[in-house]
Structures are given as structure tokens and as C-alpha cells.
N, C-alpha and C. Protein backbone atom coordinates (compact mmCIF):
# COMPACT_ATOMS: atom_id res chain seq x y z
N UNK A 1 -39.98 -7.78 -12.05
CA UNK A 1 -40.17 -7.20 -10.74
C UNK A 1 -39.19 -7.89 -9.80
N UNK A 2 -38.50 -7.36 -9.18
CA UNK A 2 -37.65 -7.78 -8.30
C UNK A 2 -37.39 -6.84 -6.77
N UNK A 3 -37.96 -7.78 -6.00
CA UNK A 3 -37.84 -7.12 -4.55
C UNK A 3 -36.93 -7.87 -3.88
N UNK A 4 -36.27 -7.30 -2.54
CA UNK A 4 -35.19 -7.92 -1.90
C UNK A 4 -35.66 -8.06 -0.63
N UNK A 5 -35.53 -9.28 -0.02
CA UNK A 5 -35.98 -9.83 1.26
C UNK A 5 -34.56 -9.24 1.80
N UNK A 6 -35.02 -8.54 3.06
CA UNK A 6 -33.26 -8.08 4.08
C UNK A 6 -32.89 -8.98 4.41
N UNK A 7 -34.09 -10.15 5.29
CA UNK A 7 -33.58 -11.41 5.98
C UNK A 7 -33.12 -12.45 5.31
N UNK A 8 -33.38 -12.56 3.90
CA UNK A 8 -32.73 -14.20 3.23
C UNK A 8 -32.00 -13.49 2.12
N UNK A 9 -32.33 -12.57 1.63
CA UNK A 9 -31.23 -11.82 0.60
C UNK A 9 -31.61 -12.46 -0.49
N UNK A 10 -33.24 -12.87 -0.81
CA UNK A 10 -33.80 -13.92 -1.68
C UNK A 10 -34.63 -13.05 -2.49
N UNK A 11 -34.55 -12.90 -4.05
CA UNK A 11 -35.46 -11.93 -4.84
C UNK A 11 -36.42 -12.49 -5.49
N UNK A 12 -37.62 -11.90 -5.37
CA UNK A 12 -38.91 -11.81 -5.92
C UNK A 12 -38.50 -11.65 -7.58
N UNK A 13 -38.85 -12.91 -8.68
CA UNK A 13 -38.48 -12.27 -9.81
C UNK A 13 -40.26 -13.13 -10.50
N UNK A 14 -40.64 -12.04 -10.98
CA UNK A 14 -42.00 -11.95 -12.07
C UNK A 14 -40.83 -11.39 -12.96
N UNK A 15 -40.79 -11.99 -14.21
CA UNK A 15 -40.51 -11.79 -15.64
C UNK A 15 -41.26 -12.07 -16.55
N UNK A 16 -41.61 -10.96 -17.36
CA UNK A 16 -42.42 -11.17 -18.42
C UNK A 16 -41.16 -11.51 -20.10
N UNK A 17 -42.02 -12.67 -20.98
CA UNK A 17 -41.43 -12.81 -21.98
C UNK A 17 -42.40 -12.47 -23.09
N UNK A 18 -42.69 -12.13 -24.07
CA UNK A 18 -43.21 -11.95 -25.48
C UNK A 18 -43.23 -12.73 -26.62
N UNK A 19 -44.01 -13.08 -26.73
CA UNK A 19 -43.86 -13.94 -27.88
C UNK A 19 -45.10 -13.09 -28.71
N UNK A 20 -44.19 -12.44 -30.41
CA UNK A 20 -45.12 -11.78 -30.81
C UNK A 20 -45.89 -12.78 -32.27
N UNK A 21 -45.20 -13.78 -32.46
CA UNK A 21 -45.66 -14.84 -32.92
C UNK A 21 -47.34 -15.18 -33.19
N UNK A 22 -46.90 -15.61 -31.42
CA UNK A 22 -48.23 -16.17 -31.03
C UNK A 22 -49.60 -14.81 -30.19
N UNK A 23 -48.80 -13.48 -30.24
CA UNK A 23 -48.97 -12.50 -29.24
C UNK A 23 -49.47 -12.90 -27.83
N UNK A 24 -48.75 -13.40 -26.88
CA UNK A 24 -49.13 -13.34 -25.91
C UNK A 24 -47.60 -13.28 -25.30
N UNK A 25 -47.85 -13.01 -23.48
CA UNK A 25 -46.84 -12.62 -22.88
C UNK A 25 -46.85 -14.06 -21.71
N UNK A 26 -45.22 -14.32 -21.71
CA UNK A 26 -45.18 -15.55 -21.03
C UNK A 26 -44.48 -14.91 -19.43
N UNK A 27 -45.45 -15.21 -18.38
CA UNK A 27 -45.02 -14.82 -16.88
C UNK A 27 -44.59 -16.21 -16.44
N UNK A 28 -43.06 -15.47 -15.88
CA UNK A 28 -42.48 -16.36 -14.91
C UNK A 28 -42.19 -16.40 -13.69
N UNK A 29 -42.52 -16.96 -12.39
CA UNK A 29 -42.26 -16.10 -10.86
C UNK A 29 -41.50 -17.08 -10.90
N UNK A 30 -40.66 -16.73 -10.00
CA UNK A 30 -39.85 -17.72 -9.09
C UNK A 30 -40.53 -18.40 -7.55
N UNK A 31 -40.16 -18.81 -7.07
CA UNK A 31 -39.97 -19.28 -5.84
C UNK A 31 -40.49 -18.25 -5.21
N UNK A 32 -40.40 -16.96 -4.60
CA UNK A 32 -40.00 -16.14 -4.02
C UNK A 32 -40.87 -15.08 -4.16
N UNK A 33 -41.65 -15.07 -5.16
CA UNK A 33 -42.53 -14.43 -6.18
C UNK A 33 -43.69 -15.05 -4.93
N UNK A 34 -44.70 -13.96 -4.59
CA UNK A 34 -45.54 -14.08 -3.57
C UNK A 34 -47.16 -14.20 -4.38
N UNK A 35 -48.08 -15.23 -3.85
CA UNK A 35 -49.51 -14.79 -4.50
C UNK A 35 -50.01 -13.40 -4.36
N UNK A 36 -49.47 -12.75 -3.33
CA UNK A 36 -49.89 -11.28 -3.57
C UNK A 36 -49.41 -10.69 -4.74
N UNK A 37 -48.41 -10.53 -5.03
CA UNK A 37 -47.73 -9.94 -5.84
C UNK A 37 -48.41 -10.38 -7.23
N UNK A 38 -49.06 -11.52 -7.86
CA UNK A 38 -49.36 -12.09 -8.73
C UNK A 38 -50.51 -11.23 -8.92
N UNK A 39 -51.26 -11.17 -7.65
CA UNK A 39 -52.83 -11.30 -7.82
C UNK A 39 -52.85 -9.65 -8.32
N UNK A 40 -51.94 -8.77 -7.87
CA UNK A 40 -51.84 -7.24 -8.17
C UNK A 40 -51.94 -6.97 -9.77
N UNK A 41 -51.14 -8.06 -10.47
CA UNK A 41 -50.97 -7.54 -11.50
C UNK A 41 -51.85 -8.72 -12.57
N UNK A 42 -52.07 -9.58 -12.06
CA UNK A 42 -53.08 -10.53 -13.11
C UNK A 42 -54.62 -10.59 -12.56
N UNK A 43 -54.95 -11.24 -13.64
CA UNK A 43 -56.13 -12.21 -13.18
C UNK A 43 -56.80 -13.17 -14.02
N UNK A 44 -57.57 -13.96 -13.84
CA UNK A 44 -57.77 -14.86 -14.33
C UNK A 44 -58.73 -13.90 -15.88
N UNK A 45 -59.09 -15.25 -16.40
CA UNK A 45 -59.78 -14.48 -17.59
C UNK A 45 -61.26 -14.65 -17.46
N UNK A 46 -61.78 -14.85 -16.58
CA UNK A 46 -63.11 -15.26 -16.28
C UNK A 46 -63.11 -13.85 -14.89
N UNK A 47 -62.42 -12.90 -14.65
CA UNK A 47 -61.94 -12.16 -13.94
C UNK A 47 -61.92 -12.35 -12.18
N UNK A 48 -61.90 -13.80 -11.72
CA UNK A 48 -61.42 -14.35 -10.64
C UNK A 48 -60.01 -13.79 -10.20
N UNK A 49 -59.50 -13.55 -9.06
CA UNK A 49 -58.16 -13.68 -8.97
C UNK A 49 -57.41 -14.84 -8.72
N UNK A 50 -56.02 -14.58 -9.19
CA UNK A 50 -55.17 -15.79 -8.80
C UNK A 50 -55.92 -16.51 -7.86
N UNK A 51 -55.67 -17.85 -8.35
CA UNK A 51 -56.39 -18.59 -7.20
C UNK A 51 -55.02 -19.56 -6.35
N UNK A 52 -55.25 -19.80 -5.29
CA UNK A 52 -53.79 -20.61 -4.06
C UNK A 52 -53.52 -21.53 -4.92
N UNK A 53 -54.29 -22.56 -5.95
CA UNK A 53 -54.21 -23.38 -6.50
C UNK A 53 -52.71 -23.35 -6.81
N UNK A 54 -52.01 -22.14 -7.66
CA UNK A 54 -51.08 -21.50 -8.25
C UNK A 54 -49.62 -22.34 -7.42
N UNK A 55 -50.19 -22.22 -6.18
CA UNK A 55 -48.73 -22.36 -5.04
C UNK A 55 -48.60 -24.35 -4.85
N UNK A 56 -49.38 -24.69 -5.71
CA UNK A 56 -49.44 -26.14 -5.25
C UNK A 56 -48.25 -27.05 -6.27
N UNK A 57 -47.61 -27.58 -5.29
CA UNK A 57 -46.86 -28.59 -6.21
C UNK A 57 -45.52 -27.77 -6.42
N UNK A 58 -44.45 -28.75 -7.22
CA UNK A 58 -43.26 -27.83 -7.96
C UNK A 58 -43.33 -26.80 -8.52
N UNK A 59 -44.24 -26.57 -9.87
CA UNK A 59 -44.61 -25.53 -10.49
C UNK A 59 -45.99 -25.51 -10.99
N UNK A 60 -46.85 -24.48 -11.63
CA UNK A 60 -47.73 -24.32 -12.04
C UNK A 60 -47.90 -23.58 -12.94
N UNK A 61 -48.52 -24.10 -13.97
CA UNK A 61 -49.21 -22.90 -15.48
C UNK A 61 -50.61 -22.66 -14.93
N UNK A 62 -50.67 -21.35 -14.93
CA UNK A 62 -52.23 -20.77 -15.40
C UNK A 62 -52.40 -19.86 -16.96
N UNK A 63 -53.14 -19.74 -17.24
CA UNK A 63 -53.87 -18.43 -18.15
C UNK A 63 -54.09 -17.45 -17.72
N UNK A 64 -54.14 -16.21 -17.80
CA UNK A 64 -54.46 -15.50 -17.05
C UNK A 64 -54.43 -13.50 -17.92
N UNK A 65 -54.91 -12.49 -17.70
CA UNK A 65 -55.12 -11.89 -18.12
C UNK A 65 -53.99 -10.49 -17.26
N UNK A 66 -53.53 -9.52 -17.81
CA UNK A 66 -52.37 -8.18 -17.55
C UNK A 66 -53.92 -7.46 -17.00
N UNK A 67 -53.97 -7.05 -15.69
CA UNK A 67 -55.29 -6.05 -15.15
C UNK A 67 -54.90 -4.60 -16.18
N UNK A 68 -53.66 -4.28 -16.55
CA UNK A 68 -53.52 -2.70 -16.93
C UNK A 68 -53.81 -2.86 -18.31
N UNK A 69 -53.34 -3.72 -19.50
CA UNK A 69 -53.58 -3.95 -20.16
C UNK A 69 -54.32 -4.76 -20.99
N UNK A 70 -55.31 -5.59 -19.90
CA UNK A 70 -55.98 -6.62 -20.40
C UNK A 70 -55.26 -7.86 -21.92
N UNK A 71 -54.00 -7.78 -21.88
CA UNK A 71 -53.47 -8.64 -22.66
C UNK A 71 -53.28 -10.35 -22.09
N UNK A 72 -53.93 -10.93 -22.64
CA UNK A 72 -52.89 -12.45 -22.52
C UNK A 72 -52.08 -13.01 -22.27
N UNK A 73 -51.69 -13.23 -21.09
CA UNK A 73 -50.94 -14.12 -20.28
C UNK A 73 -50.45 -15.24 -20.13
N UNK A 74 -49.68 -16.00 -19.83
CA UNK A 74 -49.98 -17.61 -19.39
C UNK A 74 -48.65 -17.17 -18.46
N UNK A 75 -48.76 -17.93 -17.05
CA UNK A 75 -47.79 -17.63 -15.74
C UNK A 75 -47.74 -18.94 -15.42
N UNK A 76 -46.37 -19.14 -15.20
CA UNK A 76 -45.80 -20.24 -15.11
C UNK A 76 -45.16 -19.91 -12.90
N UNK A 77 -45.65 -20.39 -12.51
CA UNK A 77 -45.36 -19.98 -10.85
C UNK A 77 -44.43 -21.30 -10.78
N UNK A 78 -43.46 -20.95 -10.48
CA UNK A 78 -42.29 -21.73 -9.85
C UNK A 78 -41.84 -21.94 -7.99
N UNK A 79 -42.54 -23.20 -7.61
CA UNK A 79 -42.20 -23.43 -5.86
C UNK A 79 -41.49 -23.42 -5.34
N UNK A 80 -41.02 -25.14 -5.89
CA UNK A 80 -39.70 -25.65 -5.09
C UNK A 80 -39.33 -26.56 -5.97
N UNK A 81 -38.24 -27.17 -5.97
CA UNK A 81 -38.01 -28.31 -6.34
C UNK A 81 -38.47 -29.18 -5.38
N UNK A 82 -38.60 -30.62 -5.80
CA UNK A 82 -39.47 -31.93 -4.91
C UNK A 82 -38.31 -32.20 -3.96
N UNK A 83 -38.73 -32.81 -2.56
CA UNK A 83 -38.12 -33.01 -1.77
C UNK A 83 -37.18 -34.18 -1.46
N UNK A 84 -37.04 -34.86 -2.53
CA UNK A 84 -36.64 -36.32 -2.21
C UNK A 84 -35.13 -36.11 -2.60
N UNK A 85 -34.47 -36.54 -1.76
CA UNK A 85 -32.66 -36.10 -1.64
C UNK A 85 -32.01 -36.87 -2.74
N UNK A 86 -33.04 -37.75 -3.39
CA UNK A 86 -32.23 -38.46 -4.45
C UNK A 86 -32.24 -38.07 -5.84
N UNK A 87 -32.88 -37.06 -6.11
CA UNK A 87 -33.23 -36.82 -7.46
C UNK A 87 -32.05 -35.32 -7.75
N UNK A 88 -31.70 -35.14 -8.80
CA UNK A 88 -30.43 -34.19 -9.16
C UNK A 88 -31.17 -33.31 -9.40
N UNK A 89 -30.76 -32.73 -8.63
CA UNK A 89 -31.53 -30.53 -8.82
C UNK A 89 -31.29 -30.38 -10.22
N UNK A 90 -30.23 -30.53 -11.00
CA UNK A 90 -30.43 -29.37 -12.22
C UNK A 90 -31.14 -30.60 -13.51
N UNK A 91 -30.98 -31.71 -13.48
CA UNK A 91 -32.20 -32.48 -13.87
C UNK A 91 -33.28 -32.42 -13.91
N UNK A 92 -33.67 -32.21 -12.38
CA UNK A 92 -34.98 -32.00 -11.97
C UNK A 92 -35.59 -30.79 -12.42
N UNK A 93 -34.51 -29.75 -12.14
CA UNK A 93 -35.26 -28.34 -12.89
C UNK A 93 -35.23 -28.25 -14.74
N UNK A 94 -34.56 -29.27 -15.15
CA UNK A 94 -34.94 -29.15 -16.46
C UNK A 94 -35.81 -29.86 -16.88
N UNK A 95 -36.69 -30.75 -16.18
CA UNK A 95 -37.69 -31.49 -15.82
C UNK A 95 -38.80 -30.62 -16.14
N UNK A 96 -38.87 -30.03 -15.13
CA UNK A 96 -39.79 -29.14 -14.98
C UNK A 96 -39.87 -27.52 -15.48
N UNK A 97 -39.01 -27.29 -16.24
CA UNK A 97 -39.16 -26.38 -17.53
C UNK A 97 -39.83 -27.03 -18.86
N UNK A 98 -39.27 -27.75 -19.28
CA UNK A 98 -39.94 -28.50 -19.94
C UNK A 98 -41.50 -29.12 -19.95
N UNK A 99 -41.73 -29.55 -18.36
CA UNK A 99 -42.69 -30.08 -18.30
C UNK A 99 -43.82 -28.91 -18.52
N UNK A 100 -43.58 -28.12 -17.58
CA UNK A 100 -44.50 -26.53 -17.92
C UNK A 100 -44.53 -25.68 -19.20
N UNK A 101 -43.11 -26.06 -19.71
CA UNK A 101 -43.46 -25.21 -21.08
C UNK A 101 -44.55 -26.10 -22.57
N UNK A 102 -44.63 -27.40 -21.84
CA UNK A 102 -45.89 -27.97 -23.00
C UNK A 102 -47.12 -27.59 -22.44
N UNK A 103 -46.89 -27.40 -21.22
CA UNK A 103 -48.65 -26.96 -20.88
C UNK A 103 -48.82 -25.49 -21.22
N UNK A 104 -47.30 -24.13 -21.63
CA UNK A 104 -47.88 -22.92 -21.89
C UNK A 104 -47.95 -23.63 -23.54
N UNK A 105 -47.10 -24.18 -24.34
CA UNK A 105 -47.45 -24.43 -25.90
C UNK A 105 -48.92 -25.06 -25.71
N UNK A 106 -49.72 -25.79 -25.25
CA UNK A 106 -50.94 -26.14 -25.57
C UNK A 106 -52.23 -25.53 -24.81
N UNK A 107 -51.42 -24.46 -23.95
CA UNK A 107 -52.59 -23.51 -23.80
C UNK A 107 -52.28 -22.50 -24.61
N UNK A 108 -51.63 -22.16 -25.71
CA UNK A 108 -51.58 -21.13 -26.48
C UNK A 108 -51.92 -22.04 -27.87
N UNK A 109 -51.71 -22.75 -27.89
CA UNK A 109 -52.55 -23.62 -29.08
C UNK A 109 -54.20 -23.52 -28.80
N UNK A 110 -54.36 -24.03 -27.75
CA UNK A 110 -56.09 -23.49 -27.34
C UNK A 110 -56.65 -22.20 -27.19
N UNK A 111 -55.78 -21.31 -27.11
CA UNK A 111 -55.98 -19.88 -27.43
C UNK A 111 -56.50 -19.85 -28.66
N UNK A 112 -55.40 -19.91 -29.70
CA UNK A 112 -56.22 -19.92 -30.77
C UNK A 112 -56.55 -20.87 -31.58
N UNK A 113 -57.08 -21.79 -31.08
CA UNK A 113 -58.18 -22.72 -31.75
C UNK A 113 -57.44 -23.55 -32.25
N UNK A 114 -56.29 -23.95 -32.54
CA UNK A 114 -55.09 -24.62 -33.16
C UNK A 114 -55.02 -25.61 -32.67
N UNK A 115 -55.12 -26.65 -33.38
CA UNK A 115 -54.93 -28.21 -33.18
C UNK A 115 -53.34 -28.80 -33.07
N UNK A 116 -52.59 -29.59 -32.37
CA UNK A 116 -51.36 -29.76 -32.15
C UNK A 116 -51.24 -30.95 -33.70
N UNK A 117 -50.57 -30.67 -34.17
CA UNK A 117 -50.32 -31.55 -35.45
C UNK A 117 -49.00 -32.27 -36.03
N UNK A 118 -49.60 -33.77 -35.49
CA UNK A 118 -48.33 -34.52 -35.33
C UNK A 118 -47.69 -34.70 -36.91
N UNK A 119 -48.36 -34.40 -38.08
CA UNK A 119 -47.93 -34.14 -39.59
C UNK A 119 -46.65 -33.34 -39.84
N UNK A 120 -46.60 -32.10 -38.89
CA UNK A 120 -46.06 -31.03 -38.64
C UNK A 120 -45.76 -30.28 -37.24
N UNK A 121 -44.68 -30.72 -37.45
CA UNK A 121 -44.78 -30.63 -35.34
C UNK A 121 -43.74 -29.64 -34.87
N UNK A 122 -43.07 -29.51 -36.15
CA UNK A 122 -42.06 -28.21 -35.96
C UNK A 122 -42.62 -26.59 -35.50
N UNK A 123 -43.72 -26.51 -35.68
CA UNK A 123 -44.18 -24.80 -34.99
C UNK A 123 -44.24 -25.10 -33.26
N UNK A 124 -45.15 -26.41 -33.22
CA UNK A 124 -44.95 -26.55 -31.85
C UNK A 124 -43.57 -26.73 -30.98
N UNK A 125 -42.84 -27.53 -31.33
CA UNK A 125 -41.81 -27.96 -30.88
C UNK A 125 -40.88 -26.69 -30.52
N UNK A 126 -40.72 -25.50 -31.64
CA UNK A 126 -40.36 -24.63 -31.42
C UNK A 126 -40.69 -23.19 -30.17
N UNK A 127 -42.00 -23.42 -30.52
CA UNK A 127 -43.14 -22.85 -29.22
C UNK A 127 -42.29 -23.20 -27.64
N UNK A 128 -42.50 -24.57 -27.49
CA UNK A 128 -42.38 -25.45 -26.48
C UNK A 128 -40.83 -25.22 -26.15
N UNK A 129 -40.13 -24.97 -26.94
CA UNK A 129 -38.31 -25.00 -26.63
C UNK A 129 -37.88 -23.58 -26.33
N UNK A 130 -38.46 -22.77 -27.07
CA UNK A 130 -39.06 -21.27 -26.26
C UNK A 130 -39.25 -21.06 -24.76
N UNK A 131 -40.24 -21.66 -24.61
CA UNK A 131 -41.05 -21.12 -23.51
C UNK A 131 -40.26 -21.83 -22.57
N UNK A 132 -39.36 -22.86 -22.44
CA UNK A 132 -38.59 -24.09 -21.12
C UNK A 132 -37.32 -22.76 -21.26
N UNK A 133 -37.11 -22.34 -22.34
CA UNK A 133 -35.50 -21.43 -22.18
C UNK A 133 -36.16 -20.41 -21.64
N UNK A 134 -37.17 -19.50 -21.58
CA UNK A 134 -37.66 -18.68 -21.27
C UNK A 134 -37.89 -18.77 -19.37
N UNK A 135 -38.54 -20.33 -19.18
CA UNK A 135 -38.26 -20.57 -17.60
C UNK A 135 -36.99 -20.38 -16.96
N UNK A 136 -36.20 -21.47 -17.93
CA UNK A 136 -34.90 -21.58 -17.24
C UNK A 136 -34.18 -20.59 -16.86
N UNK A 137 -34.54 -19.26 -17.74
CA UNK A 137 -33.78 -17.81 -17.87
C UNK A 137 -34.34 -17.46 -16.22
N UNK A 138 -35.60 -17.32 -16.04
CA UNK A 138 -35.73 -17.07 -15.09
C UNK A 138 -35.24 -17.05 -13.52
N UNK A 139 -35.82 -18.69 -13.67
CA UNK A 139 -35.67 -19.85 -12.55
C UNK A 139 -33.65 -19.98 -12.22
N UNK A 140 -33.04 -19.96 -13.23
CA UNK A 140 -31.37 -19.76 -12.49
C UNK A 140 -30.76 -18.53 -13.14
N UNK A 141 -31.41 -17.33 -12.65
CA UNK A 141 -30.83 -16.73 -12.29
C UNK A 141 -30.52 -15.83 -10.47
């Protein structure tokens, strides 16, 4: 979904990714990406809507459920980068792809009942390296 602000020339991007693997669909907003806009098309799985929680901090993972299709979700809401003038933006944002894409790999491990298994760590790892390229796709473009 992509809408165009006239005044900042700044786009609204919700991207959905697929992973038919694991079947679920990985949501990415940007910055720009509004809680309205979220709450239209998700909701929680306990059928709450988006909750503000979403807007707190750099980024945020929820769970969350497609209202048209009732499919499986996990939305990754992207803020801001942190404010401190000393830290390197494209560091920082690979920071935080990363950091969010272990919380969508171990909420899709808790999806289905799947224990993270340090014996064998290659399904996860792969999951997890997925889902940060899947942000990043988002987040710079």
C-alpha cells in the first residue's frame, strides 16, 4: 500500500511478504505507515485492534490476524531511528532489522509449537535472515 503525502512527498509503505514454509505473511510499515491504516486491515488475534502500543519505540513486532482473510500475520511497524546523533543510521537500521526479525522467527516458532533448537539452528537462522532482508527491502526503499 502506498499513499503519497503532497506536503512531505513521504510514502505510506505496508508490504506484505510470504513465507509459504512457515505459511504465514510477514507485514512491514514504514515510518509513514499510519495506525489507522494498520488497524483497517489487521487485527489482533484475540480480535482487539491494533493497539498504540505498535507506535512505541524504534520498531515493533506484533501478531496479528488479515480481517479479509483471517490469515496469520506478524507486522513489524517501523518509527524512527533513535535520536542520539552519534550512532550511524545504516548500522543502526541493520540493528534493528535484525533485532525484529528474531522476534518475527520466535513468534512463528510459537505459532507452531516449535521449540528453537540450539542442536540445529540452521531452519531458524534461515527464518531469521529472511525476515531482516524482508525489513530492509522495505524500510530503504
Amino acid at each position: 500500500m502506498l499513499n503519497n503525502n503532497s506536503k512531505t512527498k513521504k510514502k505510506s509503505r505496508i508490504e506484505e511478504y510470504y513465507s509459504d514454509i512457515y505459511d504465514v505473511y510477514l507485514v512491514v510499515a514504514n515510518e509513514h505507515a499510519t495506525l489507522e491504516q494498520l488497524r483497517k486491515r489487521y487485527k489482533h488475534p484475540n480480535g482487539d485492534e491494533i493497539s498504540e502500543s505498535i507506535l512505541e519505540g524504534s520498531a515493533s513486532t506484533s501478531t496479528a490476524i488479515d480481517k479479509k482473510t483471517d490469515a496469520s500475520v506478524i507486522i513489524v511497524k517501523y518509527n524512527c531511528l533513535p535520536s542520539n546523533k552519534t550512532l550511524n543510521k545504516k548500522t543502526t537500521l541493520v540493528n534493528i532489522c535484525s533485532h525484529e526479525a528474531t522476534h518475527i522467527a520466535l513468534d512463528i516458532y510459537e505459532m507452531l509449537g516449535q521449540s528453537v533448537c540450539f542442536c540445529t539452528p540452521e531452519p531458524f537462522c534461515y527464518l531469521q535472515a529472511w525476515a531482516a532482508e524482508c525489513i530492509y527491502k522495505t524500510l530503504t526503499k
